[in-house]
Protein backbone atom coordinates (compact mmCIF):
# COMPACT_ATOMS: atom_id res chain seq x y z
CA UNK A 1 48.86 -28.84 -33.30
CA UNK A 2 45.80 -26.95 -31.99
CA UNK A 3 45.23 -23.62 -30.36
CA UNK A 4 44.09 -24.14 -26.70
CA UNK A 5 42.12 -21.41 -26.54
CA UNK A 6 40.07 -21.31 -29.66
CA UNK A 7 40.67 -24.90 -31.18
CA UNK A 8 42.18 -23.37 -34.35
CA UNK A 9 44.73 -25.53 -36.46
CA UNK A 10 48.92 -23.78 -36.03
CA UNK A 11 50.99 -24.60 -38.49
CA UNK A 12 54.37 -25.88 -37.89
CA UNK A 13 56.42 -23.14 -36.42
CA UNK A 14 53.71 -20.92 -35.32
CA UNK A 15 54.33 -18.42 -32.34
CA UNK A 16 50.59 -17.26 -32.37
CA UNK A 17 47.32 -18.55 -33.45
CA UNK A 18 45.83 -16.70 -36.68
CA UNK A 19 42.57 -16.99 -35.59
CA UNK A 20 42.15 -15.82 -32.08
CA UNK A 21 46.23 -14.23 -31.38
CA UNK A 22 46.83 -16.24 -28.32
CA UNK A 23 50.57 -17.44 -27.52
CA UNK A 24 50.83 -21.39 -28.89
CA UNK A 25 51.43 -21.93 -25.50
CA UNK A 26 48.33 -19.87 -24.07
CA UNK A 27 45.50 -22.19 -22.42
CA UNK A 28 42.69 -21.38 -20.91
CA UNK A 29 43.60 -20.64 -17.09
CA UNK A 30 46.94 -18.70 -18.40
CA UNK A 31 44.28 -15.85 -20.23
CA UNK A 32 42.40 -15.00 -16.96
CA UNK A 33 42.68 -11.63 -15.33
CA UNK A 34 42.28 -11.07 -11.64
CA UNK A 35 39.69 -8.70 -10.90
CA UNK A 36 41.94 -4.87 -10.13
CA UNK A 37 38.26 -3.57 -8.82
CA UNK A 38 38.29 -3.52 -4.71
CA UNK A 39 35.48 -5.33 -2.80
CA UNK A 40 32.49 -2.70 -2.89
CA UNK A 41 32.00 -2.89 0.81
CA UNK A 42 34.14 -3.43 3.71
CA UNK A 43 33.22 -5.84 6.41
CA UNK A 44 33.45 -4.99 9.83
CA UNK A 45 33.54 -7.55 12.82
CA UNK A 46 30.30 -7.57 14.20
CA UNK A 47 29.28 -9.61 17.54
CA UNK A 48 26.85 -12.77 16.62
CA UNK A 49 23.18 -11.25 15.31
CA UNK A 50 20.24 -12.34 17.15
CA UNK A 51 17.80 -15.06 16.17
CA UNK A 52 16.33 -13.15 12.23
CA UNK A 53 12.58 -12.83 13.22
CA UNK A 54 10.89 -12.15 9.35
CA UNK A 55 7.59 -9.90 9.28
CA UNK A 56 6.42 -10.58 5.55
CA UNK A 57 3.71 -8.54 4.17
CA UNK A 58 0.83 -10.74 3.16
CA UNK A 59 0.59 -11.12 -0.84
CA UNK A 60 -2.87 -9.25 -1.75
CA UNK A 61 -5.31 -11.99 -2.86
CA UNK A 62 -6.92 -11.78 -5.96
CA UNK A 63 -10.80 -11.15 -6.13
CA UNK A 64 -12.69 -14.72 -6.54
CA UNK A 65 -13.46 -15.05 -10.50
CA UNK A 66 -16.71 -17.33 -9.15
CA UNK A 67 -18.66 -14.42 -9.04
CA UNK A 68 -20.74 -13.47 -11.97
CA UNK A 69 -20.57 -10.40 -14.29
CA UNK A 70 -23.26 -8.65 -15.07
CA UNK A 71 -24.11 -6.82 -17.93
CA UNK A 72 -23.06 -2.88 -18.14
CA UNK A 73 -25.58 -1.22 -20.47
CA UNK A 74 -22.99 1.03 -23.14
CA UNK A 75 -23.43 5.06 -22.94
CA UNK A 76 -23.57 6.41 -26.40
CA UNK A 77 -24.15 9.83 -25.84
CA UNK A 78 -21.28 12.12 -24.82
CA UNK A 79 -21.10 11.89 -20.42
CA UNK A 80 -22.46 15.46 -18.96
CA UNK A 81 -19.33 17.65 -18.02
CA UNK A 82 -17.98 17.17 -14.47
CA UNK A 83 -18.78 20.36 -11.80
CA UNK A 84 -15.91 22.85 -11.28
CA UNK A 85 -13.63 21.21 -8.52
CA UNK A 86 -14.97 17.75 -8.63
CA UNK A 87 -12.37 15.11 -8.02
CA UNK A 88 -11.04 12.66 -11.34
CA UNK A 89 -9.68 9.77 -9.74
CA UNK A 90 -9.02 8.92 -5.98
CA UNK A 91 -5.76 8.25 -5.56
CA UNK A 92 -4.28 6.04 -2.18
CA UNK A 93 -3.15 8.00 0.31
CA UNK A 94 0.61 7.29 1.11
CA UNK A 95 1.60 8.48 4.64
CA UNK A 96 4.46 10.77 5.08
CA UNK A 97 7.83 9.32 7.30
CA UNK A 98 10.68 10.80 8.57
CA UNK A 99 14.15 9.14 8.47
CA UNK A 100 16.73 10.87 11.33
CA UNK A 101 20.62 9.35 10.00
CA UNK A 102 23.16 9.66 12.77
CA UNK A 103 24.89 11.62 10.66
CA UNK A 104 22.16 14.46 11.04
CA UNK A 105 20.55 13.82 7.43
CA UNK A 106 16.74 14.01 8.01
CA UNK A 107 14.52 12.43 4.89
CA UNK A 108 10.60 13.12 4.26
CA UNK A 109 8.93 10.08 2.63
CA UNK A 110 6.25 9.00 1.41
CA UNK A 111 6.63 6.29 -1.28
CA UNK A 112 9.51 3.75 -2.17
CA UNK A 113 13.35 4.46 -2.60
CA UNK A 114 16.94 3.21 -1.93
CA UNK A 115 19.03 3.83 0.59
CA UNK A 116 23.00 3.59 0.38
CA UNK A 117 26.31 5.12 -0.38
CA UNK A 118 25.68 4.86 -4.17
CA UNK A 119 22.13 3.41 -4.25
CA UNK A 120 21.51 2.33 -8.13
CA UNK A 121 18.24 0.85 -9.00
CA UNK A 122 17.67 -2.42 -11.26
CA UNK A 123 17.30 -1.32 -15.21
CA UNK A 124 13.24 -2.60 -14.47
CA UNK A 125 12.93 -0.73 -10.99
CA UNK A 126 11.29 2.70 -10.14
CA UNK A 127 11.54 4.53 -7.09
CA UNK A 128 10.54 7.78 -5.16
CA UNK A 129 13.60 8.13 -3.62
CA UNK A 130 17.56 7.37 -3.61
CA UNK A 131 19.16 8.08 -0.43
CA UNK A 132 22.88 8.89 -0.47
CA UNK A 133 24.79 8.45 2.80
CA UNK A 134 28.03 9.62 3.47
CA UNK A 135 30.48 7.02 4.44
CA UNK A 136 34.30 7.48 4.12
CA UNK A 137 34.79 3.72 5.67
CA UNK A 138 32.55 1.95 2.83
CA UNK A 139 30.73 0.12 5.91
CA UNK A 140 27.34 0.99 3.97
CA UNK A 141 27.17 -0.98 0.50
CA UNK A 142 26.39 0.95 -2.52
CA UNK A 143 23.03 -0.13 -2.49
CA UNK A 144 22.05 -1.69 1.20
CA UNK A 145 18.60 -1.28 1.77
CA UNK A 146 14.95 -0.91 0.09
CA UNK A 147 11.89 0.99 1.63
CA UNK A 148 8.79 1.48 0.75
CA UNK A 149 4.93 1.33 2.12
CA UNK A 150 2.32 -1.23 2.72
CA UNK A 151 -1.32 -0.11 3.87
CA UNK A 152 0.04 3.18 5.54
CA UNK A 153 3.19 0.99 6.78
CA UNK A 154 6.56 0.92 6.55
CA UNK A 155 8.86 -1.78 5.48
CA UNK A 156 12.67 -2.32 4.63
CA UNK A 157 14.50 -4.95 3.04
CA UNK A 158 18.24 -5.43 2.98
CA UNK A 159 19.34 -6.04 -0.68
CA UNK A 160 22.00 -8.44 0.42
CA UNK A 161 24.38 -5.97 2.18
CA UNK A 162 27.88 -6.58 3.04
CA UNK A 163 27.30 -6.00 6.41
CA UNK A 164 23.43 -6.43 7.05
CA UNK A 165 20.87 -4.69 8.47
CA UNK A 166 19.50 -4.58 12.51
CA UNK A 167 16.61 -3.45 13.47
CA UNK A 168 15.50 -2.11 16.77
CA UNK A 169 11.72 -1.60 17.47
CA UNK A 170 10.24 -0.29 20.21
CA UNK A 171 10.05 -2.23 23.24
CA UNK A 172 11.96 -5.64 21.52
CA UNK A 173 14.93 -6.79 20.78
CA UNK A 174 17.72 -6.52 18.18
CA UNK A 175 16.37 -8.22 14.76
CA UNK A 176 19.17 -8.82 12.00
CA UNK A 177 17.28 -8.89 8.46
CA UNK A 178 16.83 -11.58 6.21
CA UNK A 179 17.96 -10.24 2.90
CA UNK A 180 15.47 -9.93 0.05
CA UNK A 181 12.08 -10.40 3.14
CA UNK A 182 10.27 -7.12 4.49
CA UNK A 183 10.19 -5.90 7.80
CA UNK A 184 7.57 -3.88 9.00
CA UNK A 185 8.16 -1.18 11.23
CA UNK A 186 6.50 0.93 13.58
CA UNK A 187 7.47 5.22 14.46
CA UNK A 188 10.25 4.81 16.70
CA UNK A 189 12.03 2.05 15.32
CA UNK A 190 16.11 1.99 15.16
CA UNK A 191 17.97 0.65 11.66
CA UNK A 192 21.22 -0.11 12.20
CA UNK A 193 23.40 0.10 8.22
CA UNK A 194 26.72 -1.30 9.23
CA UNK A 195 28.50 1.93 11.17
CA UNK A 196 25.52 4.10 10.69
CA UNK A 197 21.89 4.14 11.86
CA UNK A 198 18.47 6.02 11.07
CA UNK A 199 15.65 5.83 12.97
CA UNK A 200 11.73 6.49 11.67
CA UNK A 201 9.41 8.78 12.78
């Protein structure tokens, strides 16, 4: 006879296997464990979403390789010293948003960041920010939504929520995200998390 989990040989007799310890009688569906953790978000009943209406930010072309490189003569004397004040590099300028949370948290920013009741980048992801919001009811998931700038703009993303995102913009009507696509959005614009809501100024 042959253990069912690991394929070793039992001897006659044998209550357990001496290679892996399972029961002679163990198989394979008999050694799984339900999962004790609860569901990291609860769902709430939500009416049907609208229509999802995407706004992807173009993908910046690369410049043409067609065009020919000149020569660049090599310096081999030391550069003169820069003036007193003069600028090293010119960095982009990122513009500055405001995120109003119904629950009266305000946020500045200005780059990228996270927003959720635990929000907990990838092990290959940097951000500016990680927004915490408070939510007793685990409507929010731990990590919901993804912001961040485009050309002076700004853009979310649902990271495959539990309960999805809705945005409201100015003027238009109720947009439910696609997850994983960003949505630009102008000052003034409504994001609905579940039970809870910011808006961007």
């Amino acid at each position: 006879m042959t253990c069912q989990i690991c394929g070793a040989w039992l001897p006659g007799g044998a209550m357990f296997c001496g290679e892996c310890g399972s029961s002679r009688t163990a198989t394979v569906e008999s050694r799984k464990r339900p999962d004790p953790r609860p569901n990291d978000t609860t769902i709430i009943a939500r009416l049907p979403r609208p229509t999802v209406v995407s706004v992807p930010i173009p993908a910046v072309v690369p410049p043409s390789t067609s065009t020919p490189v000149q020569a660049v003569a090599v310096v081999t004397e030391a550069p003169a010293a820069m003036p007193a004040g003069a600028p090293i590099t010119a960095l982009p300028s990122r513009e500055t948003f405001v995120l109003s949370f119904s629950s009266g948290q305000r946020v500045s920013v200005h780059g990228s960041g996270l927003i959720g009741r635990k929000p907990l980048p990838q092990p290959d992801e940097n951000f500016d920010d990680l927004i915490r919001v408070a939510d007793a009811d685990r409507s929010v998931s731990k990590t919901h939504l993804e912001f961040g700038q485009h050309d002076g703009e700004f853009w979310v993303s649902d990271r495959v929520s539990g309960n999805g995102t809705v945005i409201r913009r100015p003027g238009e009507t109720a947009q439910s995200l696609e997850p994983g696509r960003r949505y630009v959005l102008p000052r003034g614009t409504r994001v609905e998390i579940a039970d809870h809501s910011f808006s961007v100024a």
